[in-house]
C-alpha atoms as a PDB file:
ATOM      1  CA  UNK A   1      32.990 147.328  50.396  1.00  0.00           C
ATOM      2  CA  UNK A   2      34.324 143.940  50.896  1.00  0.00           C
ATOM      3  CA  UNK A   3      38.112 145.812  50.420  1.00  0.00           C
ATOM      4  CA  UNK A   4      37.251 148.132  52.733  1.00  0.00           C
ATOM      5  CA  UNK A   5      36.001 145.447  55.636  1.00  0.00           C
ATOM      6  CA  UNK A   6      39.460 143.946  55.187  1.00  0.00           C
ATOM      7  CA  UNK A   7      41.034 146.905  55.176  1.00  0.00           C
ATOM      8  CA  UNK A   8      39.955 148.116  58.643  1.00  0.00           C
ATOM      9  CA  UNK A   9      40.170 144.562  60.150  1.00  0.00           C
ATOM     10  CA  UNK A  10      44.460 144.340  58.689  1.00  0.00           C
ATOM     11  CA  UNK A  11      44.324 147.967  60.699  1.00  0.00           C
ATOM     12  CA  UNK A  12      43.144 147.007  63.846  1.00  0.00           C
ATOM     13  CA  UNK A  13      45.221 143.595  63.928  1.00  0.00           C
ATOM     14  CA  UNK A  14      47.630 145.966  63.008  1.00  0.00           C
ATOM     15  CA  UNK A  15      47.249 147.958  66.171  1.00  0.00           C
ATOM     16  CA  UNK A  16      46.896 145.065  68.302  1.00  0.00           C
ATOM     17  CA  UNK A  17      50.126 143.388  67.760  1.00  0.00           C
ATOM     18  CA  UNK A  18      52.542 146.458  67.203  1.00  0.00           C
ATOM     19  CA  UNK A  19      54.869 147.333  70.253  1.00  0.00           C
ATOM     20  CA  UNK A  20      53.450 149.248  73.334  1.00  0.00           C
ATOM     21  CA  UNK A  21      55.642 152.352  73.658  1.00  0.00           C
ATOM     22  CA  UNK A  22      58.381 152.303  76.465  1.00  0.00           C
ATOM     23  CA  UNK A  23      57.533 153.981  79.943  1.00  0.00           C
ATOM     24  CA  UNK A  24      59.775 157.062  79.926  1.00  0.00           C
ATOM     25  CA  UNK A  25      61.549 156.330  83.161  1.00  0.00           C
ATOM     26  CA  UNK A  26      63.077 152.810  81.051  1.00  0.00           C
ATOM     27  CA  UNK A  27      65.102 155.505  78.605  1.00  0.00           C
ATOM     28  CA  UNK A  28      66.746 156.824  82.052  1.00  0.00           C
ATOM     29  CA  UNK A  29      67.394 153.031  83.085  1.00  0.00           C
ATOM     30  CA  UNK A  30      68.670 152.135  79.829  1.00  0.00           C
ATOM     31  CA  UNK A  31      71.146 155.170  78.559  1.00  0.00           C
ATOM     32  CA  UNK A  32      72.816 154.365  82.857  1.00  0.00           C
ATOM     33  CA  UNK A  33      72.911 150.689  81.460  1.00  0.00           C
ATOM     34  CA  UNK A  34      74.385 151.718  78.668  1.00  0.00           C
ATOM     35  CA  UNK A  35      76.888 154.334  80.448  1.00  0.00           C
ATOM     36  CA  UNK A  36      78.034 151.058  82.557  1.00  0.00           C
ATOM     37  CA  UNK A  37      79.056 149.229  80.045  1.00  0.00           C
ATOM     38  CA  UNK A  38      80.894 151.494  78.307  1.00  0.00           C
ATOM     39  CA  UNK A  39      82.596 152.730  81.696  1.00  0.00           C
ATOM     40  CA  UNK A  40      81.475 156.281  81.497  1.00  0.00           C
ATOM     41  CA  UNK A  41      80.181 155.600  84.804  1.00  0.00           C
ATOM     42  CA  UNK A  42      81.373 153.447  87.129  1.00  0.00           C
ATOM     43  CA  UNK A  43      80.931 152.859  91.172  1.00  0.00           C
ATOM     44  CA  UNK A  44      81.039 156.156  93.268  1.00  0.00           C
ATOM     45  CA  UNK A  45      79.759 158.193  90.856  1.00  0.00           C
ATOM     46  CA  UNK A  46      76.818 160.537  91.156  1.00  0.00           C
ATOM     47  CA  UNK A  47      73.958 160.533  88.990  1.00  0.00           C
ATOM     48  CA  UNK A  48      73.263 164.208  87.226  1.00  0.00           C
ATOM     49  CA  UNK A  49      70.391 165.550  88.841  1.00  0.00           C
ATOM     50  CA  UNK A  50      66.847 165.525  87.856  1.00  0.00           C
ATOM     51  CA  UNK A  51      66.518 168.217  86.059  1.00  0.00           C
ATOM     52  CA  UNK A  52      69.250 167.445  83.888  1.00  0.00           C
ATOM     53  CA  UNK A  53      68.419 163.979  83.471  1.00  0.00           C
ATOM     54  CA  UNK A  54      64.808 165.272  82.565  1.00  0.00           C
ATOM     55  CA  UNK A  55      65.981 167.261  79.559  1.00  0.00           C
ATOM     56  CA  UNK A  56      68.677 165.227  78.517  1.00  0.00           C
ATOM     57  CA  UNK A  57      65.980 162.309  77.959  1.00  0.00           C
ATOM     58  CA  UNK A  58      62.601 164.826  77.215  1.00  0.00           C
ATOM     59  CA  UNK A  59      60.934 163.571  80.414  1.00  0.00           C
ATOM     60  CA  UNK A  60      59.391 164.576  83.091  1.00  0.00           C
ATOM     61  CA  UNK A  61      60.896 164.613  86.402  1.00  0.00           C
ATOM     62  CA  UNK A  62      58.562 162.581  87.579  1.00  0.00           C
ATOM     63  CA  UNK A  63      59.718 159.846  85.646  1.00  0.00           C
ATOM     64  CA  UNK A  64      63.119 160.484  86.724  1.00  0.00           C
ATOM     65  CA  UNK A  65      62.207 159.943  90.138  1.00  0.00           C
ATOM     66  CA  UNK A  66      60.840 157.050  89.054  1.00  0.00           C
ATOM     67  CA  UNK A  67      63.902 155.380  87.238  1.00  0.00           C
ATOM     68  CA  UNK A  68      66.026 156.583  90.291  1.00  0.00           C
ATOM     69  CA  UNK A  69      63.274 154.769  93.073  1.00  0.00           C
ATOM     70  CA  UNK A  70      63.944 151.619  90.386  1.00  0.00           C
ATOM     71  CA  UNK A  71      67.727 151.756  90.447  1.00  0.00           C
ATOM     72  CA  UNK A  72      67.426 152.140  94.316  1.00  0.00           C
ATOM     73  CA  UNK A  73      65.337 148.811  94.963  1.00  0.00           C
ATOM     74  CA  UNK A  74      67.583 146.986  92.653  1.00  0.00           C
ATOM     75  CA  UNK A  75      70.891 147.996  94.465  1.00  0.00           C
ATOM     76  CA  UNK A  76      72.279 149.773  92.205  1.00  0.00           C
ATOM     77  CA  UNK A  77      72.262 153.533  93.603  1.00  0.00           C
ATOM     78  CA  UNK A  78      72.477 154.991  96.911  1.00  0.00           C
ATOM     79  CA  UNK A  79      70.103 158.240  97.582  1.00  0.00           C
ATOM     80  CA  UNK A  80      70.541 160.763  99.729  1.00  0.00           C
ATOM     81  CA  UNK A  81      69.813 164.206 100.532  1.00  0.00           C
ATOM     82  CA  UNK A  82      71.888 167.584 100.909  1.00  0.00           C
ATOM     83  CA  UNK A  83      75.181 168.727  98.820  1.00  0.00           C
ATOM     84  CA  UNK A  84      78.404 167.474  98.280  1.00  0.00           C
ATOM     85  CA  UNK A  85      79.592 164.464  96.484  1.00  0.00           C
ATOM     86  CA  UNK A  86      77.694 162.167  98.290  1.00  0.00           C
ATOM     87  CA  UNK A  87      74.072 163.367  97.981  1.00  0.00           C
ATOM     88  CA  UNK A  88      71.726 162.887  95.207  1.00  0.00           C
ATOM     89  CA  UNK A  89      72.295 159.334  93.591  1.00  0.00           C
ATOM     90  CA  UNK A  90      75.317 157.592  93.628  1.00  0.00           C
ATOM     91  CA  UNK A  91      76.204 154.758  91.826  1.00  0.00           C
ATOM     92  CA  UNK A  92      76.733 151.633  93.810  1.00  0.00           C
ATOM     93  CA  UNK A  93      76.941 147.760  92.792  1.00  0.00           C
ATOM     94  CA  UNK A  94      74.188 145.432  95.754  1.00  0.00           C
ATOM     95  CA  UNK A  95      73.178 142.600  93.636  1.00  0.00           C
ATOM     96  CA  UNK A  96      71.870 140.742  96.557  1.00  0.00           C
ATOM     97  CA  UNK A  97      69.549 143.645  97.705  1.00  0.00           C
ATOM     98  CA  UNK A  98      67.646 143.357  94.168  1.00  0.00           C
ATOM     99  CA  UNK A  99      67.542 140.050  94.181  1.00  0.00           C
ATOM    100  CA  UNK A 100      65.988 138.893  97.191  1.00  0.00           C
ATOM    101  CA  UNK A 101      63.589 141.830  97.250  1.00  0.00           C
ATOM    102  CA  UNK A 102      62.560 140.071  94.025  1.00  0.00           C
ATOM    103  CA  UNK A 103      62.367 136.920  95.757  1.00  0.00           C
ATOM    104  CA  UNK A 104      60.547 137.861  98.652  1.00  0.00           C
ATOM    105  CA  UNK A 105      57.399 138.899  97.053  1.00  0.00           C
ATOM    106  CA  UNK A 106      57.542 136.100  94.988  1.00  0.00           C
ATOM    107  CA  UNK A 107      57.388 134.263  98.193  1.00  0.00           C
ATOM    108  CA  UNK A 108      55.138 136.406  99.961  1.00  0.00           C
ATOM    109  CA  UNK A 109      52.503 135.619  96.459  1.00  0.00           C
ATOM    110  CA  UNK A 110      53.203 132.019  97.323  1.00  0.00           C
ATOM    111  CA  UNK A 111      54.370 131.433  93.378  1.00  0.00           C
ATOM    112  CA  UNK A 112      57.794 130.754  95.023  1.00  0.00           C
ATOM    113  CA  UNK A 113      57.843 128.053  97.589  1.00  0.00           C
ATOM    114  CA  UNK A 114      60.118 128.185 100.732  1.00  0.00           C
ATOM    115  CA  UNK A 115      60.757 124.492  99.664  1.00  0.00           C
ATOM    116  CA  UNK A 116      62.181 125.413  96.439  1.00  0.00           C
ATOM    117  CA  UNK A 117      64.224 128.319  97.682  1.00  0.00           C
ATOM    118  CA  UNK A 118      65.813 125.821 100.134  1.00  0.00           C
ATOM    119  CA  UNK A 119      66.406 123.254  97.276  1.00  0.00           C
ATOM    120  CA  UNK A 120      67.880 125.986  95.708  1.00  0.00           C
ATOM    121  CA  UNK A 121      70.403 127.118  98.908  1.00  0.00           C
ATOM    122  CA  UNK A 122      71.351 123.347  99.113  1.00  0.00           C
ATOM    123  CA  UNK A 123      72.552 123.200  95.150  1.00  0.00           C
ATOM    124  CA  UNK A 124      74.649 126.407  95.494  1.00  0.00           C
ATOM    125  CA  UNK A 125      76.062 126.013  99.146  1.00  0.00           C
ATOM    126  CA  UNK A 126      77.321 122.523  98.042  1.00  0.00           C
ATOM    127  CA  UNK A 127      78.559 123.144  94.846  1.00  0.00           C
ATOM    128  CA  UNK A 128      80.603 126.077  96.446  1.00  0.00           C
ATOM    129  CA  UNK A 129      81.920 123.743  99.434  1.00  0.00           C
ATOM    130  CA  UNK A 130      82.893 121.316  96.828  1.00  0.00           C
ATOM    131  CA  UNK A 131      84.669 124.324  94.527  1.00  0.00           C
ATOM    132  CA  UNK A 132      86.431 126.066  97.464  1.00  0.00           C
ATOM    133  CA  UNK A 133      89.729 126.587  96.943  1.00  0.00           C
ATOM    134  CA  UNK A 134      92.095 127.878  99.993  1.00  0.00           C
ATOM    135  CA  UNK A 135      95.089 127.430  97.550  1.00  0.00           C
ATOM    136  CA  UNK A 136      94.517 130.007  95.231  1.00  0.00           C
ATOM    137  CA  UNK A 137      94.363 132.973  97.598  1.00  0.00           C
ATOM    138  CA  UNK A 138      95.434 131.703 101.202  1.00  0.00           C
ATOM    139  CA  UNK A 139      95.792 134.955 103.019  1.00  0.00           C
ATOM    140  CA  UNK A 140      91.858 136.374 101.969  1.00  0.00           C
ATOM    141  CA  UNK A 141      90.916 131.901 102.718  1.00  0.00           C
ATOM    142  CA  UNK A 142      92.705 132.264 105.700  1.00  0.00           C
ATOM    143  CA  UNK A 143      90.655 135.789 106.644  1.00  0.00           C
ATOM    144  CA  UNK A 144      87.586 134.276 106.063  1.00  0.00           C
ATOM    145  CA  UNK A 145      88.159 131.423 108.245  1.00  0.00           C
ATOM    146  CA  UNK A 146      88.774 133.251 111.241  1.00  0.00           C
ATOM    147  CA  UNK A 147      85.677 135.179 110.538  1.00  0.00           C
ATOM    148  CA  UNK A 148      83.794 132.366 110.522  1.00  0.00           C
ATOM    149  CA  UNK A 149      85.148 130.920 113.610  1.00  0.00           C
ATOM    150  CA  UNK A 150      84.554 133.950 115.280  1.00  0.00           C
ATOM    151  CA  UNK A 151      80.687 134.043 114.317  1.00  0.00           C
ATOM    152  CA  UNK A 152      80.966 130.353 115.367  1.00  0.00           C
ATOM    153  CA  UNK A 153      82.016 131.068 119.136  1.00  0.00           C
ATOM    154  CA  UNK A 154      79.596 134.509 118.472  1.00  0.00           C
ATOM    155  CA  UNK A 155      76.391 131.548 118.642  1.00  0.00           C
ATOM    156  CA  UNK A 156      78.459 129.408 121.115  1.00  0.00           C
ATOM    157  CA  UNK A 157      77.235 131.890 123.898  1.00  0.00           C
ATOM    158  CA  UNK A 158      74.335 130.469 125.394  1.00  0.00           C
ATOM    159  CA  UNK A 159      72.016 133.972 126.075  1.00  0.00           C
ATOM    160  CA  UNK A 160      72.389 134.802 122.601  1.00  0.00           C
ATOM    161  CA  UNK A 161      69.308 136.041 121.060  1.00  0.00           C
ATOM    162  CA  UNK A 162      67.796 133.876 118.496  1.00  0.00           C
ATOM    163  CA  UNK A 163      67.587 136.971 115.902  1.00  0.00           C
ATOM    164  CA  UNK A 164      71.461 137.528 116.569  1.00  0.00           C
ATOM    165  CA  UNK A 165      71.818 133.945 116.072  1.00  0.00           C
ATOM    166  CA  UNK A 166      70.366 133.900 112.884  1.00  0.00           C
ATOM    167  CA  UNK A 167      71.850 137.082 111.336  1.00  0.00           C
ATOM    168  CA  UNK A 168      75.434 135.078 112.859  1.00  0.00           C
ATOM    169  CA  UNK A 169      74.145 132.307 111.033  1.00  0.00           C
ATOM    170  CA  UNK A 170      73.320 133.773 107.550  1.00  0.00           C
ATOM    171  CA  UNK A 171      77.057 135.602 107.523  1.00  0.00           C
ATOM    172  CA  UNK A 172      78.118 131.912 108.226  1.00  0.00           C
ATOM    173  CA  UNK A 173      76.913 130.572 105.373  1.00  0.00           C
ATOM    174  CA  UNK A 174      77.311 133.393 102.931  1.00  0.00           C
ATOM    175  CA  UNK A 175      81.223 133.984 103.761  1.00  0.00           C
ATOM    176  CA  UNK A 176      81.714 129.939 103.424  1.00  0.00           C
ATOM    177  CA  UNK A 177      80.391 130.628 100.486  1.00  0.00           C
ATOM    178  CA  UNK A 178      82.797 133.080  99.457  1.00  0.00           C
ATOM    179  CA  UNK A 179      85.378 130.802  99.062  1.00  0.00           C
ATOM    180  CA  UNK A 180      84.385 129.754  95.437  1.00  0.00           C
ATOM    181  CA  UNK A 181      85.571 132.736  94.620  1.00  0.00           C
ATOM    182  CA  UNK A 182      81.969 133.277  92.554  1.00  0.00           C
ATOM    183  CA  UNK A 183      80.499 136.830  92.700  1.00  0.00           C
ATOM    184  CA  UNK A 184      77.353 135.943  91.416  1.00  0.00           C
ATOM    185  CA  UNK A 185      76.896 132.381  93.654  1.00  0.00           C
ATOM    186  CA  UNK A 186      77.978 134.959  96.584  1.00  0.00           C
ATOM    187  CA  UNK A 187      75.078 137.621  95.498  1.00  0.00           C
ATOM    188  CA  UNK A 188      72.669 134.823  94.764  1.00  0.00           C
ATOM    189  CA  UNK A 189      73.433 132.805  98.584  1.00  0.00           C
ATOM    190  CA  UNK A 190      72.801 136.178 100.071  1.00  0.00           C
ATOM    191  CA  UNK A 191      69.796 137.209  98.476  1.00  0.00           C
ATOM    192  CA  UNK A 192      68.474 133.636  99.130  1.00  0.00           C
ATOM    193  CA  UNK A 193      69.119 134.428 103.104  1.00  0.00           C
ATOM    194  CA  UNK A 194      67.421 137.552 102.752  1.00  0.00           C
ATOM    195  CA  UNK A 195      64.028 136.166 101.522  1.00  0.00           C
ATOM    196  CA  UNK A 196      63.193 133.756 103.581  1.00  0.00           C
ATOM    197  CA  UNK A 197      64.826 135.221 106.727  1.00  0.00           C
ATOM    198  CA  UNK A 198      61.202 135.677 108.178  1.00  0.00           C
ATOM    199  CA  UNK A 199      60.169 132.267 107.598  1.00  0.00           C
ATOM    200  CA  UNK A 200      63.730 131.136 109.521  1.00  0.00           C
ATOM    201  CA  UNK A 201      62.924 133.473 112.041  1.00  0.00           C
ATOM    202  CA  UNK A 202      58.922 132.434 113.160  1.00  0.00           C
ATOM    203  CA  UNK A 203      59.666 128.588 112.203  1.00  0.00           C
ATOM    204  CA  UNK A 204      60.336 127.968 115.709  1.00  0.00           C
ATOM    205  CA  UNK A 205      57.782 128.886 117.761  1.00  0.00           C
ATOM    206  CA  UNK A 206      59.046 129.017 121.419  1.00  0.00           C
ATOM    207  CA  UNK A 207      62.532 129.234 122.892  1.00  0.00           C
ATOM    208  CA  UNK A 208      62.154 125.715 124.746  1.00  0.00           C
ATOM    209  CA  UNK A 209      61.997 124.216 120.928  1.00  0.00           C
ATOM    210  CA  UNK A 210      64.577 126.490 119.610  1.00  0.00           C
ATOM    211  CA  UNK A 211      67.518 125.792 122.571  1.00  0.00           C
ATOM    212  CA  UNK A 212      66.908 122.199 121.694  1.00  0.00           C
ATOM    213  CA  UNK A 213      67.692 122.952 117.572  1.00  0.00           C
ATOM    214  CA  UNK A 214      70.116 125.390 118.355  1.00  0.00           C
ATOM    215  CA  UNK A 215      72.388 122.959 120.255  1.00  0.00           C
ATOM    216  CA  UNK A 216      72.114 120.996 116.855  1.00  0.00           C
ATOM    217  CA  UNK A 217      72.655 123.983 114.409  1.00  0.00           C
ATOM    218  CA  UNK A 218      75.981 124.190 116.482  1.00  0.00           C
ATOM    219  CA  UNK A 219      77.260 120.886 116.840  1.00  0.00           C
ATOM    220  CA  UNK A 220      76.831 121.101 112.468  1.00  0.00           C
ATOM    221  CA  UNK A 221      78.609 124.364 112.330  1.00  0.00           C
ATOM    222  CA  UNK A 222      81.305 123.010 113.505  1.00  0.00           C
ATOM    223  CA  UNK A 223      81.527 119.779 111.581  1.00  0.00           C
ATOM    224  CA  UNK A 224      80.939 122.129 108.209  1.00  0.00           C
ATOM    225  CA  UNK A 225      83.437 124.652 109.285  1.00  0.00           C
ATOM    226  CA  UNK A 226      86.189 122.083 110.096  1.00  0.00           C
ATOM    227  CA  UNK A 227      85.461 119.985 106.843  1.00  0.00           C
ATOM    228  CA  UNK A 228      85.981 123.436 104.917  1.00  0.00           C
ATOM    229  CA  UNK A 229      89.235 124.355 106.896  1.00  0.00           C
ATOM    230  CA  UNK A 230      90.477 120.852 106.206  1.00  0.00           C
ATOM    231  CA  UNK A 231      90.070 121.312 102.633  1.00  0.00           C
ATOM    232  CA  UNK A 232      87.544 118.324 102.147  1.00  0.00           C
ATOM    233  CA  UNK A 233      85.004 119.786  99.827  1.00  0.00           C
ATOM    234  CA  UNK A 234      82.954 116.580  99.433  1.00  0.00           C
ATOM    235  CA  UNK A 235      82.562 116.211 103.614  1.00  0.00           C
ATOM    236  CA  UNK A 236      81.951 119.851 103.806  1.00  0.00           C
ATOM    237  CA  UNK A 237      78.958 119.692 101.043  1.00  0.00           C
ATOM    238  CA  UNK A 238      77.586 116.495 102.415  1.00  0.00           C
ATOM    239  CA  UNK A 239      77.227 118.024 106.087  1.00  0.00           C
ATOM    240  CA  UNK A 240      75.773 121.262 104.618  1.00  0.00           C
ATOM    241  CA  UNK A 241      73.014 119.351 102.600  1.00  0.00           C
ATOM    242  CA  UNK A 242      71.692 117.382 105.799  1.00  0.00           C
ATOM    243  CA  UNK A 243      72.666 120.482 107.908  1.00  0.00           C
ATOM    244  CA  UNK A 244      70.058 122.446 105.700  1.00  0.00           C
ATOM    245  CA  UNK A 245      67.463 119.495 105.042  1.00  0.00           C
ATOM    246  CA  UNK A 246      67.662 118.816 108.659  1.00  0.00           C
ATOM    247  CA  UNK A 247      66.794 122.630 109.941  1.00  0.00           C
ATOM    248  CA  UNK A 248      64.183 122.745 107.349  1.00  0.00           C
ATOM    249  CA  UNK A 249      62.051 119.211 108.613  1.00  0.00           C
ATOM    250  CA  UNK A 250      62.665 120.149 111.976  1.00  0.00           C
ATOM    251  CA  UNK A 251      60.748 123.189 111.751  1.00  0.00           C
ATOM    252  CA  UNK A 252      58.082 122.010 109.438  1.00  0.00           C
ATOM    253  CA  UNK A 253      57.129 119.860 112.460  1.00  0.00           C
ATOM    254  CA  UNK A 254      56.821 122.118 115.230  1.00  0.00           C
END
């Protein structure tokens, strides 16, 4: 009997620690994954359609639907609806959109602090100011610096709206960025915007506070933009730090 006892007890341990069974929309994710890497699919493609997918992986459509509502939030398929080559799902490549939906929650739950996601802006925004290099491709450096002069004298105009300013703002920062010539620093400073754009947005209560900052936040686009277009990575990363730090204690105080 003894045997026995043991016997049922090695079962049930058994049980408890063997692998839960995938959710049946994860076969979908993984066999696109999988299709990715191995280039039969690539960006601009269309997904089959649910039916097919369905049978080809012995779900249920359901589940399909599922995988494709995952792939969507994660930014890596467009939906639509209709005929043609554009409807259904078609593959696209918006790291950013994943990302800070991701991050946003997080925030939201309060298990990511707004502090730390501005620590984190400051380490990549300065490490890319320091890294630019307007050598190495001088007509695309030479592109983005216009573009960011024009958003510059874009938040120059005095009746701006604050939201305008700050969506100027963010495409500021992020095309500054660009110039590291980093994909995933670019994906990870705009998904970074993106999550705490509502907390940038309601820090500053009421316009007679935020005409006094804004004044500020353009006097330091400037300096950061010219350090850039001067090639001195070191001034530009220094005036980005305290441009950031500075934005973030001002508003913590009002």
């Amino acid at each position: 009997m003894s045997n026995d006892h043991g016997g049922k007890k090695a079962v049930k341990s058994t049980a408890r620690n063997s692998p839960q069974p995938a959710r049946a929309y994860e076969t979908v994710l993984t066999t696109i994954e999988a299709d990715l890497r191995a280039g039969k699919l690539k960006i601009g493609d269309q997904l089959p359609g649910e039916r097919s997918l369905a049978e080809t992986h012995g779900i249920s459509r359901a589940s399909v639907r599922d995988a494709i509502r995952i792939l969507d939030a994660m930014g890596m398929v467009r939906t639509s609806t209709g005929s043609g080559p554009n409807s259904g799902a078609v593959v696209i490549s918006d790291p950013a959109v994943g990302l800070s939906a991701t991050l946003r929650l997080h925030v939201a739950s309060r298990q990511l602090s707004v502090a730390d996601i501005v620590e984190s802006r400051i380490l990549l925004e300065t490490w890319a100011a320091e890294s630019a290099d307007l050598g190495s491709d001088p007509e695309r450096s030479a592109a983005v610096l216009r573009r960011t002069a024009e958003l510059l004298e874009a938040m120059d105009e005095p009746g701006l709206d604050r939201e305008e300013f700050h969506d100027l703002d963010s495409q500021f920062h992020v095309l500054l960025s660009s110039l590291a010539g980093n994909a995933v620093i670019e994906a990870m400073m705009e998904s970074l915007r993106l999550s705490i754009s509502d907390y940038v947005s309601e820090s500053v209560a009421s316009d007679a506070a935020w005409q006094k900052i804004a004044k500020v936040l353009r006097a330091q686009h400037h300096g950061i933009h010219q350090a850039v277009a001067d090639g001195d990575g070191p001034l530009a990363a220094r005036l980005l730090r305290e441009h950031i730090e500075w934005f973030y204690t001002e508003s913590r105080q009002l």
